[in-house]
PDB file of N, CA and C in Angstrom:
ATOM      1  N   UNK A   1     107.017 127.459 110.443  1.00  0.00           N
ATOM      2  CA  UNK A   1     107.124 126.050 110.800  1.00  0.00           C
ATOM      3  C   UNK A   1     107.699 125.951 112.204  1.00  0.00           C
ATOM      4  N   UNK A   2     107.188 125.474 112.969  1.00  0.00           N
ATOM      5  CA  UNK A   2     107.690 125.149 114.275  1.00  0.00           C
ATOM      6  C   UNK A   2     108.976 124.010 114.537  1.00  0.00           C
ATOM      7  N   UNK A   3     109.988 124.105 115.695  1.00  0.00           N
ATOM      8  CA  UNK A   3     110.683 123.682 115.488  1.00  0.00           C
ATOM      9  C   UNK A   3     110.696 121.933 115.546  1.00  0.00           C
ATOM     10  N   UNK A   4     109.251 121.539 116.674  1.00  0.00           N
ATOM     11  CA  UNK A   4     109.323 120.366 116.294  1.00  0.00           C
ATOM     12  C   UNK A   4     109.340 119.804 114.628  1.00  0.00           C
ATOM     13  N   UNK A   5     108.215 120.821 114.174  1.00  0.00           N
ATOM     14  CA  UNK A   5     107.739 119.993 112.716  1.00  0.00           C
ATOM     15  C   UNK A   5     109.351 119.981 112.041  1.00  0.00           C
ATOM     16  N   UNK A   6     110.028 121.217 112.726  1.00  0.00           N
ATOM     17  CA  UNK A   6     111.183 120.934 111.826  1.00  0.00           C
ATOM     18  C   UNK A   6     112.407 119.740 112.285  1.00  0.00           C
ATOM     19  N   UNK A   7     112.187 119.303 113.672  1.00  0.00           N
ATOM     20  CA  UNK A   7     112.609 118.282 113.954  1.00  0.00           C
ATOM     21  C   UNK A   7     112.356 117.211 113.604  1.00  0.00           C
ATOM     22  N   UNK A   8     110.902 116.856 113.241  1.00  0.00           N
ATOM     23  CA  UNK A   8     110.227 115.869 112.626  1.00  0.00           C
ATOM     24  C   UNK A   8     110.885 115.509 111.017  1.00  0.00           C
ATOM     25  N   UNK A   9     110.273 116.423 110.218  1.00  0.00           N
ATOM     26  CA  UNK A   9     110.806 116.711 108.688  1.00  0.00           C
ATOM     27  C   UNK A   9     112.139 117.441 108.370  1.00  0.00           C
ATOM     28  N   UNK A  10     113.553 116.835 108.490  1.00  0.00           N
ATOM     29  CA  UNK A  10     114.797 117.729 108.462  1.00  0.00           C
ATOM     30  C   UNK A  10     114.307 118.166 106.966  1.00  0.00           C
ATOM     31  N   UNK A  11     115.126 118.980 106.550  1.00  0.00           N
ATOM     32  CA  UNK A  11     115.185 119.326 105.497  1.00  0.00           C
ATOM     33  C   UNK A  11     116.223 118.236 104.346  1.00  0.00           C
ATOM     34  N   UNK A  12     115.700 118.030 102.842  1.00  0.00           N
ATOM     35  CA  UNK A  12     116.444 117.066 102.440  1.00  0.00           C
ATOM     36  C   UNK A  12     117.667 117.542 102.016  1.00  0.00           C
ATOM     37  N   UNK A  13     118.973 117.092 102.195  1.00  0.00           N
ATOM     38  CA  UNK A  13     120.190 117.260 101.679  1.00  0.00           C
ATOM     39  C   UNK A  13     120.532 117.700 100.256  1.00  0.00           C
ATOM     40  N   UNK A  14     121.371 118.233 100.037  1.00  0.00           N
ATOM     41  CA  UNK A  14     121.192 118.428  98.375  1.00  0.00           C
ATOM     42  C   UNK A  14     121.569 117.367  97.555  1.00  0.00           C
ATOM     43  N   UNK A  15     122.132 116.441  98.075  1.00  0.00           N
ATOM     44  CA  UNK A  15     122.798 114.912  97.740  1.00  0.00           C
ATOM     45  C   UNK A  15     121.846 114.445  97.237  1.00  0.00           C
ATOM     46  N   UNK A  16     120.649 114.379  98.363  1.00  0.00           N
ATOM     47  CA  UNK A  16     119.689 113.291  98.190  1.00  0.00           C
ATOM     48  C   UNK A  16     118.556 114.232  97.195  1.00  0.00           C
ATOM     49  N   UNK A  17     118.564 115.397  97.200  1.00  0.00           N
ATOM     50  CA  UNK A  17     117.356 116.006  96.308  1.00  0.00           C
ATOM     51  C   UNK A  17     117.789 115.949  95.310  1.00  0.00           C
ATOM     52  N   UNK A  18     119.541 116.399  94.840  1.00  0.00           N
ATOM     53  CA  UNK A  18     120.052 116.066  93.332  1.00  0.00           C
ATOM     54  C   UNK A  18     119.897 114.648  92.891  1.00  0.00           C
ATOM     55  N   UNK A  19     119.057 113.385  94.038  1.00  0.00           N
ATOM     56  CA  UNK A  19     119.026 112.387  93.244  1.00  0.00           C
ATOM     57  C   UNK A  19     117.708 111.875  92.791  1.00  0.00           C
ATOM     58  N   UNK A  20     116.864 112.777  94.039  1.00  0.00           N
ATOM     59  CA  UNK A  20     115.882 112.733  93.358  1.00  0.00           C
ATOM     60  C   UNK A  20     115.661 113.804  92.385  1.00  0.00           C
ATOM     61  N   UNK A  21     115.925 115.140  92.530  1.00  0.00           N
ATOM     62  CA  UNK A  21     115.381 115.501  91.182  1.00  0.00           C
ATOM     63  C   UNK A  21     115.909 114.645  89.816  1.00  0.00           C
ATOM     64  N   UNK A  22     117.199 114.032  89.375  1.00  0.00           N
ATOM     65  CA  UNK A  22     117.536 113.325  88.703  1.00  0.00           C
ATOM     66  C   UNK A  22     116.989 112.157  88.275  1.00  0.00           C
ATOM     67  N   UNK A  23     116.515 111.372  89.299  1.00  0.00           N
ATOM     68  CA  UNK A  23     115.614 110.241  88.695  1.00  0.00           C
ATOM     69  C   UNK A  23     114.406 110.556  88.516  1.00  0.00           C
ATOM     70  N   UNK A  24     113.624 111.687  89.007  1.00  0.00           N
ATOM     71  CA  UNK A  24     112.749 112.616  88.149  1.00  0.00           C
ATOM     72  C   UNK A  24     112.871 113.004  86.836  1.00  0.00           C
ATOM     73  N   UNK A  25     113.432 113.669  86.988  1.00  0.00           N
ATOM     74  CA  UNK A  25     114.201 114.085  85.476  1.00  0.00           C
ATOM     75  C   UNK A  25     114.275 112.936  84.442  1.00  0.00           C
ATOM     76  N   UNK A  26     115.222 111.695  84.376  1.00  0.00           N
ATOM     77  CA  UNK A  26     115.639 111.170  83.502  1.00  0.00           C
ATOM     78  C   UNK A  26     113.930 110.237  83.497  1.00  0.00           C
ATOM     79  N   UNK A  27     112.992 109.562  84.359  1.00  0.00           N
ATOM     80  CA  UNK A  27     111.700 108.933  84.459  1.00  0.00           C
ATOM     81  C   UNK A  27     111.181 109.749  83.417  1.00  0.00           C
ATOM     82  N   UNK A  28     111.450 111.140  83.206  1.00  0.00           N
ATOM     83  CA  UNK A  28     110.638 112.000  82.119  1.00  0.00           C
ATOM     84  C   UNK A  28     110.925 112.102  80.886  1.00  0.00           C
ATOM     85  N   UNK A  29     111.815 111.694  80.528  1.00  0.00           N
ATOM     86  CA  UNK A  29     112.306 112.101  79.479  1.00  0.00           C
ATOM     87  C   UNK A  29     113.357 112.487  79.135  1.00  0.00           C
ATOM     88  N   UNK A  30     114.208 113.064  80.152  1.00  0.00           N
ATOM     89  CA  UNK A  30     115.431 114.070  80.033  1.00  0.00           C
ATOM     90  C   UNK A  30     116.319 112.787  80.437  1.00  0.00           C
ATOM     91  N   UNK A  31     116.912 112.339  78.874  1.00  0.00           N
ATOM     92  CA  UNK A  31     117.802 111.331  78.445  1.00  0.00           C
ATOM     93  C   UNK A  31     119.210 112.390  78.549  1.00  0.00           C
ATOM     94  N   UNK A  32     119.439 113.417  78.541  1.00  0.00           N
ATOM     95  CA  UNK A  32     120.741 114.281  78.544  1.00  0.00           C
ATOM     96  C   UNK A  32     121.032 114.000  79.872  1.00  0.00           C
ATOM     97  N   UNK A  33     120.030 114.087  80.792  1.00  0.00           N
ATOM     98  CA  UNK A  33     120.707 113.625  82.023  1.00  0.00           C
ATOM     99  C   UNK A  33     120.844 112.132  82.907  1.00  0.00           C
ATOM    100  N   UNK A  34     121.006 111.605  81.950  1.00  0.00           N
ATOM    101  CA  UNK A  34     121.439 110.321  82.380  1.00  0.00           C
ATOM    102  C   UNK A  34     122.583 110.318  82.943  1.00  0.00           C
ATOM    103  N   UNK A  35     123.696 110.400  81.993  1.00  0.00           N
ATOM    104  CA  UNK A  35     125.458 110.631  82.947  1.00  0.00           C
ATOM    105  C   UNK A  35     125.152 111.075  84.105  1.00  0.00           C
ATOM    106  N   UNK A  36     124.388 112.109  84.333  1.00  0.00           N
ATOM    107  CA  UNK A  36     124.708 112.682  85.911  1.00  0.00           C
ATOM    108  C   UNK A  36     124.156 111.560  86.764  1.00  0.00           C
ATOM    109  N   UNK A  37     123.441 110.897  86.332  1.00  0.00           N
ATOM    110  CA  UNK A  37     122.348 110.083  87.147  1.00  0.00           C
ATOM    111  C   UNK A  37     123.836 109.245  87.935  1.00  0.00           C
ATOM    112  N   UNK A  38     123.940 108.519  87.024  1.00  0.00           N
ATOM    113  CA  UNK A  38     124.930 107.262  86.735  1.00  0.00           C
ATOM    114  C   UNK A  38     126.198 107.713  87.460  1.00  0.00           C
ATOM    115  N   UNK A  39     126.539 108.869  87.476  1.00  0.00           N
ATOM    116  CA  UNK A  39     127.859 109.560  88.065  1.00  0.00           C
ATOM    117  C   UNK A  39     126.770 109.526  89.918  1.00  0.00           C
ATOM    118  N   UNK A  40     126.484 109.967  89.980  1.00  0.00           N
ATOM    119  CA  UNK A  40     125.655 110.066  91.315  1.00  0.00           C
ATOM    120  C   UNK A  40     125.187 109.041  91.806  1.00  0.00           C
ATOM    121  N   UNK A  41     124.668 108.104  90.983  1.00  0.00           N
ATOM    122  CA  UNK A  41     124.752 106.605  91.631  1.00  0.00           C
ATOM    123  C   UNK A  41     126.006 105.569  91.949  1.00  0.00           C
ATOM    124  N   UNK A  42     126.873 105.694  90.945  1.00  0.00           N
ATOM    125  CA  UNK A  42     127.813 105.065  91.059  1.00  0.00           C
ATOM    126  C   UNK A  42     128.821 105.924  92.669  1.00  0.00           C
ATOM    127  N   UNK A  43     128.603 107.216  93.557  1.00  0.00           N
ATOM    128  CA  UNK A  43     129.142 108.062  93.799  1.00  0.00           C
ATOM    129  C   UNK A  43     128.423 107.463  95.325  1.00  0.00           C
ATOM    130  N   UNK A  44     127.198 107.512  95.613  1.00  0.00           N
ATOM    131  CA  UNK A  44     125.861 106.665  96.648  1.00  0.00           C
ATOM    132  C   UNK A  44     126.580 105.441  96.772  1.00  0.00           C
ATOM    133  N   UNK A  45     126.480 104.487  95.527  1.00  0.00           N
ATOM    134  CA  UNK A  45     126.572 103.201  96.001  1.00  0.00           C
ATOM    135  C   UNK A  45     128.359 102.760  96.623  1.00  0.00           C
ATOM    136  N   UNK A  46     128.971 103.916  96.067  1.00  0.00           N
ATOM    137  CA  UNK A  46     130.531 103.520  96.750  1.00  0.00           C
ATOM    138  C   UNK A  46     130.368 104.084  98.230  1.00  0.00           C
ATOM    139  N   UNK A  47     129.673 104.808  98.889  1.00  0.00           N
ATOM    140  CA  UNK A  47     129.753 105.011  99.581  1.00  0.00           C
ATOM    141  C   UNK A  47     129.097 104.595 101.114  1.00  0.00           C
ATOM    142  N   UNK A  48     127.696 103.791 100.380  1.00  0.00           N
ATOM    143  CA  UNK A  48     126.946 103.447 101.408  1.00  0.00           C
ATOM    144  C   UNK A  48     127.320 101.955 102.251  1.00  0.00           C
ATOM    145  N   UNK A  49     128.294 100.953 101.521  1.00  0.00           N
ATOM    146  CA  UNK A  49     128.472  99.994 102.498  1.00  0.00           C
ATOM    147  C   UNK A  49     129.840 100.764 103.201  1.00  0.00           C
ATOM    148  N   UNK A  50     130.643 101.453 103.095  1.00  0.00           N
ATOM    149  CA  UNK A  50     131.672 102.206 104.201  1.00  0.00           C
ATOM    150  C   UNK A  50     130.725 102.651 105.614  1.00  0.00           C
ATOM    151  N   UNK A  51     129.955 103.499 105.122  1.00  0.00           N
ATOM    152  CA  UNK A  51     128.480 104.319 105.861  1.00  0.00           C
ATOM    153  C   UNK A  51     127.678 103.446 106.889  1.00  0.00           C
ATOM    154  N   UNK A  52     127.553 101.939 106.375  1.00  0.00           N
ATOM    155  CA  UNK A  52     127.045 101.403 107.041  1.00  0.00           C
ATOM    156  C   UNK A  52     127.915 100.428 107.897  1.00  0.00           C
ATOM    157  N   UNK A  53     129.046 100.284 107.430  1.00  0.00           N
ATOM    158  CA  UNK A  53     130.077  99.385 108.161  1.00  0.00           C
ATOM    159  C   UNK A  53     130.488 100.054 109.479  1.00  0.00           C
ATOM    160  N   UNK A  54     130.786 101.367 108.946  1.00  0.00           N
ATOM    161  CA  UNK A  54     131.059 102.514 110.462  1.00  0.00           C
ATOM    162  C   UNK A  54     130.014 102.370 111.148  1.00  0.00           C
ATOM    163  N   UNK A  55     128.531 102.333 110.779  1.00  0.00           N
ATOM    164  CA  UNK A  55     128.145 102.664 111.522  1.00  0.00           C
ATOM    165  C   UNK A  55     127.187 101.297 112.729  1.00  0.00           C
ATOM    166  N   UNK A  56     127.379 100.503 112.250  1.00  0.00           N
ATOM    167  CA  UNK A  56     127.271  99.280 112.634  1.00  0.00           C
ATOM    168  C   UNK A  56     128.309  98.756 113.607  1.00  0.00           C
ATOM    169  N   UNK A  57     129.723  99.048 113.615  1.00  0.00           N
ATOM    170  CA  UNK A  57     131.090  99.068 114.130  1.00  0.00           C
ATOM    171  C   UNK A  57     130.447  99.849 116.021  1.00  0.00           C
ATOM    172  N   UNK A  58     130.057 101.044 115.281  1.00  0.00           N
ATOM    173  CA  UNK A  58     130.053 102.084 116.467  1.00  0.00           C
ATOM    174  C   UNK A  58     128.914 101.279 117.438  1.00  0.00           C
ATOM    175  N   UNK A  59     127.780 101.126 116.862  1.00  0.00           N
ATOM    176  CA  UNK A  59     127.082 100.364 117.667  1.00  0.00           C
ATOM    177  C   UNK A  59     127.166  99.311 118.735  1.00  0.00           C
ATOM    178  N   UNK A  60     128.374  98.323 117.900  1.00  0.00           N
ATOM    179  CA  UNK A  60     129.131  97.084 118.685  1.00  0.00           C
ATOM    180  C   UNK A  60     129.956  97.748 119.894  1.00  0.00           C
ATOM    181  N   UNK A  61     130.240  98.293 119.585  1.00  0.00           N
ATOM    182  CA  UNK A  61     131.433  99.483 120.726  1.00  0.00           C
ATOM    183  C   UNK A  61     130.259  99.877 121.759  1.00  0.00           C
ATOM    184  N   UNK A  62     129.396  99.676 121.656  1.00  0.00           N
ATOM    185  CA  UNK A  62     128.357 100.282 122.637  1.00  0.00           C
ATOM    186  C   UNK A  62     128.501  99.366 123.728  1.00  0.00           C
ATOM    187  N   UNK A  63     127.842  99.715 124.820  1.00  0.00           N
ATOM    188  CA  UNK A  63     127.291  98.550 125.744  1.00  0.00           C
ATOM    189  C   UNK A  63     125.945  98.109 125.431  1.00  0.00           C
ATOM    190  N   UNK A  64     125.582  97.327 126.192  1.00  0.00           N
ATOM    191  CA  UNK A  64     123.802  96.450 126.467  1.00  0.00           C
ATOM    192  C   UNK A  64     123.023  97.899 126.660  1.00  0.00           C
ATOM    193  N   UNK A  65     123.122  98.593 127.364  1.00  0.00           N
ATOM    194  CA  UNK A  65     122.266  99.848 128.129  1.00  0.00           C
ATOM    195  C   UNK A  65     122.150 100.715 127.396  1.00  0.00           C
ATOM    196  N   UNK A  66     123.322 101.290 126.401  1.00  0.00           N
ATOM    197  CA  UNK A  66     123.676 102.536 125.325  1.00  0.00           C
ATOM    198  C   UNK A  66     122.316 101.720 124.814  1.00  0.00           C
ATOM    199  N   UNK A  67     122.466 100.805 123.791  1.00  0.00           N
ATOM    200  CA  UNK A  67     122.008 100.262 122.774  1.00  0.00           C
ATOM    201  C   UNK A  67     120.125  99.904 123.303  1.00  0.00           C
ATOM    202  N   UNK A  68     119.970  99.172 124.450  1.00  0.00           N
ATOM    203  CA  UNK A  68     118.720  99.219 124.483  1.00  0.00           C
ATOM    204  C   UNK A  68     117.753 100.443 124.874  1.00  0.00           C
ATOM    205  N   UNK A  69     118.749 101.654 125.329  1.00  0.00           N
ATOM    206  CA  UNK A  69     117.795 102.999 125.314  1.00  0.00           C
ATOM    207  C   UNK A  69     118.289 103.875 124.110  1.00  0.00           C
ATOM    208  N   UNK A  70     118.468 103.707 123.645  1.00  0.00           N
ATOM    209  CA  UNK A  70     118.546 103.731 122.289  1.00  0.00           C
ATOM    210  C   UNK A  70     117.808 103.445 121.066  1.00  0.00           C
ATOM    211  N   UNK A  71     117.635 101.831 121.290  1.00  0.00           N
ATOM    212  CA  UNK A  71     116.332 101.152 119.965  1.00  0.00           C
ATOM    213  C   UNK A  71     115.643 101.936 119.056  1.00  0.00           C
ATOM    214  N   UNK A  72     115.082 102.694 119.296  1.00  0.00           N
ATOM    215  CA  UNK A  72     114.167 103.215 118.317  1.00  0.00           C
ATOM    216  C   UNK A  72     114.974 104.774 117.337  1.00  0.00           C
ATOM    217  N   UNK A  73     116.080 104.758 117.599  1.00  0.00           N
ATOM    218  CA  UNK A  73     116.887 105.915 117.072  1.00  0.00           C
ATOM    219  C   UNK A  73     117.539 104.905 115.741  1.00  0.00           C
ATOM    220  N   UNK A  74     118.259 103.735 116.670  1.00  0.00           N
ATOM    221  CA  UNK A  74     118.772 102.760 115.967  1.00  0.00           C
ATOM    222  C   UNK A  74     118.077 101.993 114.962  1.00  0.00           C
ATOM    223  N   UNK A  75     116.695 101.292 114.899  1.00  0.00           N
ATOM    224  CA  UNK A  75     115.800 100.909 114.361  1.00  0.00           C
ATOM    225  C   UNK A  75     116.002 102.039 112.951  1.00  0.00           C
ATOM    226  N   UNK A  76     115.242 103.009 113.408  1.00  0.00           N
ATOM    227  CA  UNK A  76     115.192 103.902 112.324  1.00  0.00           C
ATOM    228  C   UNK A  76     116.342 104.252 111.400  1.00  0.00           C
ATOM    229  N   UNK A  77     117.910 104.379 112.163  1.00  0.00           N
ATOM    230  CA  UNK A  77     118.638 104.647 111.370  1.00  0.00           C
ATOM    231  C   UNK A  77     118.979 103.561 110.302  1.00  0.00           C
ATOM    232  N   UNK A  78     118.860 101.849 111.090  1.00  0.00           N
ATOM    233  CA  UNK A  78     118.850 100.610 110.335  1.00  0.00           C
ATOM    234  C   UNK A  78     117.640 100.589 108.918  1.00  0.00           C
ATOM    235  N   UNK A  79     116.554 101.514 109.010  1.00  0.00           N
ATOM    236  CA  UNK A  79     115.901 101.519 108.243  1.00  0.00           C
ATOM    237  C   UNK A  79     116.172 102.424 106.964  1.00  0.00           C
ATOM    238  N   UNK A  80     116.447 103.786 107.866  1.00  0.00           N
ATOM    239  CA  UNK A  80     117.048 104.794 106.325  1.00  0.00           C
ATOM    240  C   UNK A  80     118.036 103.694 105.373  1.00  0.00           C
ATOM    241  N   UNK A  81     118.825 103.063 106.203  1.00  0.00           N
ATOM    242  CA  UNK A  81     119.694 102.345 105.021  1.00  0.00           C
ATOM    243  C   UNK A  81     119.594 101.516 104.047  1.00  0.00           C
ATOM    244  N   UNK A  82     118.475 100.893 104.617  1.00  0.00           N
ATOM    245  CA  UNK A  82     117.844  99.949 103.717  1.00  0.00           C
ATOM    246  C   UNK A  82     116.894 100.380 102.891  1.00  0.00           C
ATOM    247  N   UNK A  83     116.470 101.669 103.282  1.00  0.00           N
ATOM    248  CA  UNK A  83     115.049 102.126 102.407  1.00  0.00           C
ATOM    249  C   UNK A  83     116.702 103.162 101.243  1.00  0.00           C
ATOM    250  N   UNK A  84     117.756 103.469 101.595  1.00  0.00           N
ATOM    251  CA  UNK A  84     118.380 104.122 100.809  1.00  0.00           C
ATOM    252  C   UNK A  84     118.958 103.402  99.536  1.00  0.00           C
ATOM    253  N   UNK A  85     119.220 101.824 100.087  1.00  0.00           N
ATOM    254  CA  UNK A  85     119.916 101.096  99.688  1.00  0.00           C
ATOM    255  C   UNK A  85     118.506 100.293  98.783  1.00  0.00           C
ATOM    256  N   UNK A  86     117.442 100.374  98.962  1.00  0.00           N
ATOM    257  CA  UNK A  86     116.241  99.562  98.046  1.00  0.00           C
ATOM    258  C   UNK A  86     116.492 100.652  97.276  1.00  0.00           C
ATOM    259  N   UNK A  87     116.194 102.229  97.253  1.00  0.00           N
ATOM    260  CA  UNK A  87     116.136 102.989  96.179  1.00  0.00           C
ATOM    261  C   UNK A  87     117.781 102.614  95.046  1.00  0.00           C
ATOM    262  N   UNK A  88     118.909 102.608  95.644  1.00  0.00           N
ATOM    263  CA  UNK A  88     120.122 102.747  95.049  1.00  0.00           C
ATOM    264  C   UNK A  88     119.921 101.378  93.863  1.00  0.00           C
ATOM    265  N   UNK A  89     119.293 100.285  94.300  1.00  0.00           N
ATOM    266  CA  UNK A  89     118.595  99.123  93.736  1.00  0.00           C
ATOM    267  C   UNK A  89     118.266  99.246  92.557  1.00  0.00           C
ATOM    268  N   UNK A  90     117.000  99.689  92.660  1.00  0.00           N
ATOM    269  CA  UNK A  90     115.743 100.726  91.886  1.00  0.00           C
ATOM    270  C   UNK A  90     116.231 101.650  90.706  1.00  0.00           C
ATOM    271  N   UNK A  91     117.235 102.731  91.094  1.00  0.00           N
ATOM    272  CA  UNK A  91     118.296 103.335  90.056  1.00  0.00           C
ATOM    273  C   UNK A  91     119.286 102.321  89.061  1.00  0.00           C
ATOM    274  N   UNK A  92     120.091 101.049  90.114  1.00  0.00           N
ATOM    275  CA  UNK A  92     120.687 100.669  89.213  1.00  0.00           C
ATOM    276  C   UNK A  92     120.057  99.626  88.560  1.00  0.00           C
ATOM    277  N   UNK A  93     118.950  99.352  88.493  1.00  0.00           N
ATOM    278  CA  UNK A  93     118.156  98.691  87.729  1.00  0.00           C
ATOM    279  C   UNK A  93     117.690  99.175  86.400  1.00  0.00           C
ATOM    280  N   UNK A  94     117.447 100.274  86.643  1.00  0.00           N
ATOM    281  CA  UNK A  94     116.711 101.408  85.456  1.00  0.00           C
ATOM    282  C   UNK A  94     117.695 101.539  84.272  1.00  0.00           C
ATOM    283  N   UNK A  95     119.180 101.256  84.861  1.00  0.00           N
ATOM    284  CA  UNK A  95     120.349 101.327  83.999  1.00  0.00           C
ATOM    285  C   UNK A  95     120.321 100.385  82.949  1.00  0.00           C
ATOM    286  N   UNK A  96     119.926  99.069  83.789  1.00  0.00           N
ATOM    287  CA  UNK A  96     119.781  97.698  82.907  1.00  0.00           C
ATOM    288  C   UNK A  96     118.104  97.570  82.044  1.00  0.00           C
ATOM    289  N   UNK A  97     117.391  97.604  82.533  1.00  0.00           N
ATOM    290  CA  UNK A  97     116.381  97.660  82.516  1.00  0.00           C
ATOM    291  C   UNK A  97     115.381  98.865  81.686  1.00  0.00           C
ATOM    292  N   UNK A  98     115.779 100.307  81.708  1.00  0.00           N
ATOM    293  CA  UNK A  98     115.474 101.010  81.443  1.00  0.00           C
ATOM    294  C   UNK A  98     113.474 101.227  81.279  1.00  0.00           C
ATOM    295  N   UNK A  99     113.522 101.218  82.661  1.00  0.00           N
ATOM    296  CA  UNK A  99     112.021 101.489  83.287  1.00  0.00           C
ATOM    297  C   UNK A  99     111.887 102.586  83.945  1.00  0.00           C
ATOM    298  N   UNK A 100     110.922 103.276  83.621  1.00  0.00           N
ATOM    299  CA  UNK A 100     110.922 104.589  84.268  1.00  0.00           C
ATOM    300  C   UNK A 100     110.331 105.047  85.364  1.00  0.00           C
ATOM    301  N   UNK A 101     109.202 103.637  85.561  1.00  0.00           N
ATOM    302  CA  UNK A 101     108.721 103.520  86.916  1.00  0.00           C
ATOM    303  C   UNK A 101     110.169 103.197  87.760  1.00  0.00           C
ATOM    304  N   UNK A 102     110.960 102.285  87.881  1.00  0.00           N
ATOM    305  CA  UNK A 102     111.772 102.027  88.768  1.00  0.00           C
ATOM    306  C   UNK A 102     112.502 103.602  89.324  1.00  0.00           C
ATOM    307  N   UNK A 103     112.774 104.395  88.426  1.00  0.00           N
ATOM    308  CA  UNK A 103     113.230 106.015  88.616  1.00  0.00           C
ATOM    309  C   UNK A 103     112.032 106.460  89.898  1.00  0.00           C
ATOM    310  N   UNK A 104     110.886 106.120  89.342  1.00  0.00           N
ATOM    311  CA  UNK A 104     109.798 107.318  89.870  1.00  0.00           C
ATOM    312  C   UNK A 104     109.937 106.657  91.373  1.00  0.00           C
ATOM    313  N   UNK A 105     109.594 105.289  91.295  1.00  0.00           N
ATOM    314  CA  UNK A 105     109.619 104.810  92.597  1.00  0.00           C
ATOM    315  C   UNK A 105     110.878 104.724  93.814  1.00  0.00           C
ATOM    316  N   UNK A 106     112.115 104.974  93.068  1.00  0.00           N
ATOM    317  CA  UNK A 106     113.241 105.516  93.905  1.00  0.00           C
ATOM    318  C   UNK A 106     113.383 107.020  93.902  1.00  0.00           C
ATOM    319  N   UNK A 107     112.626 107.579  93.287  1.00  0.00           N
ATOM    320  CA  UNK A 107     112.379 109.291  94.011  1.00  0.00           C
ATOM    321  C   UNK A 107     111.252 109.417  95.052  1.00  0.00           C
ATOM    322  N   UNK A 108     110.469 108.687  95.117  1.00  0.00           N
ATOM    323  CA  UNK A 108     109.576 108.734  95.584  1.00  0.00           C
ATOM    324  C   UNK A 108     110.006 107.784  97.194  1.00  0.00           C
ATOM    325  N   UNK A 109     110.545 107.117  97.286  1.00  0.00           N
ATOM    326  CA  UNK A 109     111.432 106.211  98.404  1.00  0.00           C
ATOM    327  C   UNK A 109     112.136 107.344  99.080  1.00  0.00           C
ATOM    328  N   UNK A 110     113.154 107.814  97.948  1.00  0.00           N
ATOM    329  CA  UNK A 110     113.791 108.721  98.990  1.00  0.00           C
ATOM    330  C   UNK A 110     113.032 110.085  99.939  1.00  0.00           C
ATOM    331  N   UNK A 111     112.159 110.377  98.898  1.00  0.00           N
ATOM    332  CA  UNK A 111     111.444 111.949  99.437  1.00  0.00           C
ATOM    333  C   UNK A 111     110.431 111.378 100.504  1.00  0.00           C
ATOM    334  N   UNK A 112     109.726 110.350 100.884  1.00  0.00           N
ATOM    335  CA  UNK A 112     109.238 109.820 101.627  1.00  0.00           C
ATOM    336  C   UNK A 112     110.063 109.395 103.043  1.00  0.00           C
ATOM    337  N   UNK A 113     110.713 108.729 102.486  1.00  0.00           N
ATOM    338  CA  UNK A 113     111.766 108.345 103.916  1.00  0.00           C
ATOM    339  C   UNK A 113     112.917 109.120 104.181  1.00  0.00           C
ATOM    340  N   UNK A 114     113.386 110.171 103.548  1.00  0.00           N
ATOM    341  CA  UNK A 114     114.220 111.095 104.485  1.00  0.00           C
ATOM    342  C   UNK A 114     114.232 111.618 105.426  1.00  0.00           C
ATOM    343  N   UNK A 115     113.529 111.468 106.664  1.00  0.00           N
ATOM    344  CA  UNK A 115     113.949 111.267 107.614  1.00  0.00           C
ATOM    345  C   UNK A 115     114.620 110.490 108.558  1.00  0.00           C
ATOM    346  N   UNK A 116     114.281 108.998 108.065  1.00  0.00           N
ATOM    347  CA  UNK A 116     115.204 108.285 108.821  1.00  0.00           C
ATOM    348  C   UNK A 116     116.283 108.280 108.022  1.00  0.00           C
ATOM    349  N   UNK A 117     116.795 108.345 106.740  1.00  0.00           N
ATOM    350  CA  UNK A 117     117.751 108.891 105.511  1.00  0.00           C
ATOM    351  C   UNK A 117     118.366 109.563 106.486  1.00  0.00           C
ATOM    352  N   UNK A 118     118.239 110.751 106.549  1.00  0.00           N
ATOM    353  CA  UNK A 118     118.460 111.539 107.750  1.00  0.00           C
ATOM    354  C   UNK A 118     119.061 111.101 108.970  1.00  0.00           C
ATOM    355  N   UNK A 119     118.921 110.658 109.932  1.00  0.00           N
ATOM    356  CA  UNK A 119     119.618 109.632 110.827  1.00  0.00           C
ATOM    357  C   UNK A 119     120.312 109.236 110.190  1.00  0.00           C
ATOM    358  N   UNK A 120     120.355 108.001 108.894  1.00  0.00           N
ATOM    359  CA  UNK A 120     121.596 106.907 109.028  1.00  0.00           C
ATOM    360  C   UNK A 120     122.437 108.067 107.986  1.00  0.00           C
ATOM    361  N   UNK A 121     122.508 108.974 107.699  1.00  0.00           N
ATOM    362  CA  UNK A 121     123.579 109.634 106.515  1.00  0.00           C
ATOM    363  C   UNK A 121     124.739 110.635 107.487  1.00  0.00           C
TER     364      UNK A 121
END
């Protein structure tokens, strides 16, 4: 693999693959692993408005010039969060709800958009 492609596609975190393999997992069948799910979501969602408060903070601290040659780093990282934060959605829905599409489609969110995941984490 070359290093752009590997610049392009980071590799996914084990955070984010233990959550998707997990909402894999439990979408299938594997009801034993629910707790972990639920421990790992509840573990994401405490953490991502801190994650995004910092990092929104740092931005303001910028000047006009940082920030407009910048845009498209920023854009993207504004996006991992929201595409992290629709999946975290998606999981705690499945809790209430118990749909297994909502699982598939927040594994499938994350393994798709980890790259900009990537940026904002």
């Amino acid at each position: 693999m070359s290093i752009q492609t590997q610049q392009q596609n980071p590799p996914v975190s084990p955070e984010i693959q233990q959550l998707i393999d997990l909402c894999r997992a439990v979408a299938g069948g594997a009801s034993d692993r629910l707790p972990a799910l639920e421990v790992l979501l509840q573990q994401a969602q405490q953490g991502l408005a801190p994650a995004w408060e910092n990092f929104a903070k740092s931005i303001e601290a910028e000047n006009e010039e940082f920030v407009t040659a910048r845009k498209p780093i920023i854009d993207a990282v504004e996006s991992g969060y929201q595409s992290y934060s629709q999946a975290l959605e998606k999981i705690a829905a499945f809790m209430t709800e118990r749909k297994p599409s909502l699982l598939k489609d927040a594994a499938d969110m994350l393994a798709r958009d980890w790259p900009n995941l990537y940026l904002a984490i």
